[in-house]
N, C-alpha and C. Protein backbone atom coordinates (compact mmCIF):
# COMPACT_ATOMS: atom_id res chain seq x y z
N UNK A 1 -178.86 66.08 121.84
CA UNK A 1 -178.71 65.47 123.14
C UNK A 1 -179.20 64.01 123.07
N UNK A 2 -178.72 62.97 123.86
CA UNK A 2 -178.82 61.32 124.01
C UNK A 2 -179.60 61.20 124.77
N UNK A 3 -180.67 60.35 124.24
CA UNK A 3 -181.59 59.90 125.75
C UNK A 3 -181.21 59.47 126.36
N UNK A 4 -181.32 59.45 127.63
CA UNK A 4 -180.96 58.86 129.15
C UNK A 4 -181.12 57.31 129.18
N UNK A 5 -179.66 56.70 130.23
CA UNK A 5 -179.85 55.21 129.49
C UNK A 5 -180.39 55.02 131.18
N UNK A 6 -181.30 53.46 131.14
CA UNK A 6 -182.23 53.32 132.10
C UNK A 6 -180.95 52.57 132.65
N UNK A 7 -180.38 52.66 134.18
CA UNK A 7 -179.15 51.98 135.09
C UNK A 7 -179.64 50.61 135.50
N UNK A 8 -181.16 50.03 134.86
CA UNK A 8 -180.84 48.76 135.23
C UNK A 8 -180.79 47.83 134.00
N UNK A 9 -181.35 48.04 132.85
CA UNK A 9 -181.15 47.20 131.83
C UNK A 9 -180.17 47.70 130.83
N UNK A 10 -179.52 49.22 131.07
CA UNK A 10 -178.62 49.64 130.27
C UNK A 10 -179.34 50.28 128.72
N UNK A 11 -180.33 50.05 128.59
CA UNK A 11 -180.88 50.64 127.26
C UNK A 11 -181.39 51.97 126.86
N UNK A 12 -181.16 52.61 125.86
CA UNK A 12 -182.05 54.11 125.90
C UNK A 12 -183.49 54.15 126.51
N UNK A 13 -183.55 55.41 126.74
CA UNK A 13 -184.79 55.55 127.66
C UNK A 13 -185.29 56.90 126.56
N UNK A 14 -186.02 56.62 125.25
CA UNK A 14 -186.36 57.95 124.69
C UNK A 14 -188.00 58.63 125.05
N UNK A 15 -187.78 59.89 125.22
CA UNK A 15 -189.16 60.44 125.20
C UNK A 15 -190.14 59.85 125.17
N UNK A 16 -190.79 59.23 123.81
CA UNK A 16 -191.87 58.47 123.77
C UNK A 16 -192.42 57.00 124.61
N UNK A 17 -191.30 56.81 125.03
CA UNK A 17 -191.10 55.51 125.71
C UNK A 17 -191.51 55.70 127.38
N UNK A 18 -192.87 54.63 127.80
CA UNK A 18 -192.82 55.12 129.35
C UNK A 18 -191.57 54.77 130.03
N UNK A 19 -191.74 55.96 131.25
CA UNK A 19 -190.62 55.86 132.35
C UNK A 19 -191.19 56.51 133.70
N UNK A 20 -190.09 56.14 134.51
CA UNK A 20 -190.31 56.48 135.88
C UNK A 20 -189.70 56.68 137.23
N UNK A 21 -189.12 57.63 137.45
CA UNK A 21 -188.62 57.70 138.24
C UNK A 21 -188.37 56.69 139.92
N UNK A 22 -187.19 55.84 139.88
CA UNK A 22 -187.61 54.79 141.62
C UNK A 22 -187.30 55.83 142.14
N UNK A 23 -187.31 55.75 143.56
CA UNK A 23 -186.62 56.24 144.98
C UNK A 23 -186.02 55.42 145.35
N UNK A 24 -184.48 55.19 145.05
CA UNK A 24 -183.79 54.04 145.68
C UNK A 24 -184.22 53.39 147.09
N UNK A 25 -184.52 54.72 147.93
CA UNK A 25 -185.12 54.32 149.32
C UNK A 25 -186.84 54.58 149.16
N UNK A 26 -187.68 53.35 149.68
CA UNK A 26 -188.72 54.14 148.99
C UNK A 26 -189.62 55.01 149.65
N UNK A 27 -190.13 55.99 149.75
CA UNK A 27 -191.04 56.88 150.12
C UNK A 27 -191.70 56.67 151.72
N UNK A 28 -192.21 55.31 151.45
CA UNK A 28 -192.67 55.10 152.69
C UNK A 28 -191.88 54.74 153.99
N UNK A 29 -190.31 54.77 153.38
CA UNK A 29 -188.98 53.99 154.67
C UNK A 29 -188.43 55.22 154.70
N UNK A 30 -189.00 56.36 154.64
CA UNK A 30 -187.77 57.46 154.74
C UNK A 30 -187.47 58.24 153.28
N UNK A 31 -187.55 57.73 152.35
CA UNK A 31 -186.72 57.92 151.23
C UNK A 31 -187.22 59.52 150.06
N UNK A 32 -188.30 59.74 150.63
CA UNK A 32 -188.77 60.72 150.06
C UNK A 32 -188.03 61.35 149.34
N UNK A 33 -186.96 62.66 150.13
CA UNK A 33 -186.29 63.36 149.58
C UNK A 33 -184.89 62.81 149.31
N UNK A 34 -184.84 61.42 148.67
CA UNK A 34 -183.36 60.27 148.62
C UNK A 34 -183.35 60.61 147.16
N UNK A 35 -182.72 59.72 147.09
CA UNK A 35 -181.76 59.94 145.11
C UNK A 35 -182.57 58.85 144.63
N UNK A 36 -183.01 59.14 143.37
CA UNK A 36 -183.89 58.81 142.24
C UNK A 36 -183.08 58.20 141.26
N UNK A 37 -183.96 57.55 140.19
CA UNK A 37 -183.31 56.83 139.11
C UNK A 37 -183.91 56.51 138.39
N UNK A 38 -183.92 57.32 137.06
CA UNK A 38 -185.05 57.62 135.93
C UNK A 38 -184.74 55.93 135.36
N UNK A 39 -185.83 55.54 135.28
CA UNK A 39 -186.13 53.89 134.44
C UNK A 39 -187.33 53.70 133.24
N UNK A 40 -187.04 53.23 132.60
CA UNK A 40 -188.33 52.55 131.92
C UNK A 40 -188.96 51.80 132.68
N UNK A 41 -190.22 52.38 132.73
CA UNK A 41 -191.94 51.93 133.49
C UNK A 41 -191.57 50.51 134.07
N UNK A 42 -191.36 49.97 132.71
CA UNK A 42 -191.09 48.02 132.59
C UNK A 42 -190.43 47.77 133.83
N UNK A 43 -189.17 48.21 133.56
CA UNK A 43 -187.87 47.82 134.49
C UNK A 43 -188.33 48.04 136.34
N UNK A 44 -189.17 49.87 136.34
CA UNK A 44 -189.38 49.78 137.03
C UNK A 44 -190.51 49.02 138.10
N UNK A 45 -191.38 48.49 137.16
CA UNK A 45 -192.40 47.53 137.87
C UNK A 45 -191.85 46.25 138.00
N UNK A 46 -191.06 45.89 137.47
CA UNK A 46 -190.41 44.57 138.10
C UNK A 46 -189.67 44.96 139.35
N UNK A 47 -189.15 45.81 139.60
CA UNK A 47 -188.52 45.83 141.09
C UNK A 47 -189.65 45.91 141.91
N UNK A 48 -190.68 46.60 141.84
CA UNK A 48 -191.62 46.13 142.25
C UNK A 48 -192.60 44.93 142.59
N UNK A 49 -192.37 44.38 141.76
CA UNK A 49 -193.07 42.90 141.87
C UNK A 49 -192.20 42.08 141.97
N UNK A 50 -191.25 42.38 142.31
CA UNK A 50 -190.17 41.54 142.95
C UNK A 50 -189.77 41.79 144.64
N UNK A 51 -189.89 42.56 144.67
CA UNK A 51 -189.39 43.30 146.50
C UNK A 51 -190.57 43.61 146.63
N UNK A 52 -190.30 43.81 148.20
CA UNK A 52 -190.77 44.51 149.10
C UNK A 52 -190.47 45.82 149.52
N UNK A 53 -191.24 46.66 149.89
CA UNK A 53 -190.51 48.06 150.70
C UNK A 53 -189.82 48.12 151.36
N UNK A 54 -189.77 46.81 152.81
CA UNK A 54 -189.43 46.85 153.12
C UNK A 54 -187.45 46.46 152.83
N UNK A 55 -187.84 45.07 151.76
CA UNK A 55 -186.45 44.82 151.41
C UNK A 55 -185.74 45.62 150.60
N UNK A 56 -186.31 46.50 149.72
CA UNK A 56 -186.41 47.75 148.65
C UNK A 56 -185.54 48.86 150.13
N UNK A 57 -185.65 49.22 151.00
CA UNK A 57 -185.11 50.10 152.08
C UNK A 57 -183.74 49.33 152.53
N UNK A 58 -183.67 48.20 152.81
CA UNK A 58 -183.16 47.35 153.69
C UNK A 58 -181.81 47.46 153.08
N UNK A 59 -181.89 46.66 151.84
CA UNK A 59 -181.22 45.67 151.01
C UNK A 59 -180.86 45.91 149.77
N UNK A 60 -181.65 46.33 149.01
CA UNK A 60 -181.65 46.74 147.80
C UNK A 60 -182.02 48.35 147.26
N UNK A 61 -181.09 48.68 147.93
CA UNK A 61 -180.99 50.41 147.95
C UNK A 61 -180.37 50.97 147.08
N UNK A 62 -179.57 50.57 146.26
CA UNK A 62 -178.65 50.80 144.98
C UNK A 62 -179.12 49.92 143.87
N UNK A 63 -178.61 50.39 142.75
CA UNK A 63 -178.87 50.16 141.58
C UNK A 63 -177.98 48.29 141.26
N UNK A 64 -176.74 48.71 141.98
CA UNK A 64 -175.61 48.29 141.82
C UNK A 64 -176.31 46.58 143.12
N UNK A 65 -177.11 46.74 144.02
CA UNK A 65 -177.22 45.99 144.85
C UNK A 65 -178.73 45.24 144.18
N UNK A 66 -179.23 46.08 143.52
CA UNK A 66 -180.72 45.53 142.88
C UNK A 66 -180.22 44.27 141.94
N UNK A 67 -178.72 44.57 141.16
CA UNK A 67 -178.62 43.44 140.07
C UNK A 67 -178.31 42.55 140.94
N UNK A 68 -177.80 42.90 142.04
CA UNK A 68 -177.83 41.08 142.75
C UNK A 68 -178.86 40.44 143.16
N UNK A 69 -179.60 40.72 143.20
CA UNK A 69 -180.70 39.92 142.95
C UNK A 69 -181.17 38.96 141.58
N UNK A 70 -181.50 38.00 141.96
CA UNK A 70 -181.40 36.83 141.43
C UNK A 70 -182.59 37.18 140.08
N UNK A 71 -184.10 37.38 140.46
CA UNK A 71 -184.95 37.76 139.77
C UNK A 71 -184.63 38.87 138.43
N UNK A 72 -184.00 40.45 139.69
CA UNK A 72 -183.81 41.45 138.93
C UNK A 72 -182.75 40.99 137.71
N UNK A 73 -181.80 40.33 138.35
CA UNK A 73 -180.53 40.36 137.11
C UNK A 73 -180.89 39.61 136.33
N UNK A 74 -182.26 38.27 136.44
CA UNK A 74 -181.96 37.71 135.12
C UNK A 74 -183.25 38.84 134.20
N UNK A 75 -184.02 39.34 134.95
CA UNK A 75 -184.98 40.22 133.90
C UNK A 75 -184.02 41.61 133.19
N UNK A 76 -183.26 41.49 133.88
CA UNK A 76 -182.22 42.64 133.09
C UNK A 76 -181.29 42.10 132.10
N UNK A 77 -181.12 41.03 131.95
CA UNK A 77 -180.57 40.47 130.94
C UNK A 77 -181.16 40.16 129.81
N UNK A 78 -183.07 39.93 130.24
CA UNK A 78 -183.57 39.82 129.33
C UNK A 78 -184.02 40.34 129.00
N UNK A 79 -184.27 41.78 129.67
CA UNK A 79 -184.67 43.19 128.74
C UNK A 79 -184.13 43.63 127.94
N UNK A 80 -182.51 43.66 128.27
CA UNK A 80 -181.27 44.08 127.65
C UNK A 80 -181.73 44.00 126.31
N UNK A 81 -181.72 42.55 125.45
CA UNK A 81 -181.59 42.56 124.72
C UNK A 81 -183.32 42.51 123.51
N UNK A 82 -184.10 43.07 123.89
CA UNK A 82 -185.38 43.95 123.30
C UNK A 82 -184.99 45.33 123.20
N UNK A 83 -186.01 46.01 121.91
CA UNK A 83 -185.57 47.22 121.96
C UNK A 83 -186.18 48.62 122.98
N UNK A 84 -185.32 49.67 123.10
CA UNK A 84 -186.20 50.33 124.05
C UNK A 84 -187.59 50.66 124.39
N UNK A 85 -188.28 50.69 123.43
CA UNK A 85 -189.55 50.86 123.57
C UNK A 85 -190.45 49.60 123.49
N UNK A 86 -190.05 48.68 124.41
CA UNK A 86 -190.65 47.32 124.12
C UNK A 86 -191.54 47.08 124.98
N UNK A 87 -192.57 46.91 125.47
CA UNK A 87 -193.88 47.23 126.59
C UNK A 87 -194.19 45.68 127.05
N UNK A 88 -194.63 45.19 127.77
CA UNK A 88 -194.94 43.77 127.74
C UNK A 88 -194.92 43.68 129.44
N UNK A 89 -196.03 43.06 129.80
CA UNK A 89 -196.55 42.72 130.94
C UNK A 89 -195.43 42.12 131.95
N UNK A 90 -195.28 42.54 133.50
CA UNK A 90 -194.23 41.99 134.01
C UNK A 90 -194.11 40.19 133.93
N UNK A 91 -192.96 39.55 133.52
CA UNK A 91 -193.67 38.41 133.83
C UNK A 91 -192.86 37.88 135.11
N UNK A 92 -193.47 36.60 135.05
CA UNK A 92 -193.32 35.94 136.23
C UNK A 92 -194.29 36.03 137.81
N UNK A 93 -194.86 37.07 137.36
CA UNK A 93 -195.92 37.88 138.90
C UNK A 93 -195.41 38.03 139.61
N UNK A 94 -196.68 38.34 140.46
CA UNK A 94 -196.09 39.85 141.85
C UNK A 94 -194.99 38.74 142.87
N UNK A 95 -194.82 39.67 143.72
CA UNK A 95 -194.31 38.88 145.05
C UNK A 95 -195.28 38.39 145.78
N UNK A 96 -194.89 37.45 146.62
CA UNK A 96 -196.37 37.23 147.62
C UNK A 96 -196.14 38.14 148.90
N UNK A 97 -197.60 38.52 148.96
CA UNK A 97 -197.63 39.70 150.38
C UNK A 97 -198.00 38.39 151.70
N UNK A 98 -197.03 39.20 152.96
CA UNK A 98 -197.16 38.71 154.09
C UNK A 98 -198.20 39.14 154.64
C-alpha cells in the first residue's frame, strides 16, 4: 500500500513522518464533525500561522480555496520541492492576532 499524499503540497505523507489531521471547518466555527485532511504537521501549521479561524471557516474551507492564498501557495511550492520527511520551523511567523 502507498502512503497517503498530503492535498496541499502534493508529497508522500509516510508513517514515520509527522502528520495531522485539519478540519477544513475548524472545530471552534462548527466544524467538528466536517471533513478532514490528513497533512504533514509542517503544511499543517502553516495554515495555521497564516489564517485565522475565523478566515479558516469563512474563506478558506477547501483545500482547493487554501492554494489561493497568496502565503499558502507560495509555501506549497516550496515544500513541494523538499523531501517528505523534511521538518523545519514555519517560516515567515505567525499571523498577527486582533
Amino acid at each position: 500500500m502507498s502512503d497517503p499524499i498530503c492535498p496541499l503540497c502534493k508529497r508522500p505523507i509516510p508513517p514515520d513522518v509527522p502528520q495531522s489531521l485539519h478540519h477544513l471547518i475548524p472545530r471552534l466555527k462548527g466544524g467538528a464533525k466536517g471533513p478532514t485532511v490528513l497533512l504533514h504537521h509542517i503544511c499543517h501549521k502553516e495554515i495555521h500561522a497564516a489564517l485565522s479561524e475565523a478566515e479558516l471557516a469563512r474563506r478558506f474551507n477547501t483545500v482547493e480555496a487554501l492554494l489561493t492564498h497568496p502565503r499558502i501557495a507560495a509555501f506549497a511550492e516550496w515544500i513541494a520541492r523538499r523531501p517528505p520527511g523534511f521538518l523545519s520551523r514555519v517560516p515567515g511567523g505567525t499571523r498577527k492576532r486582533r
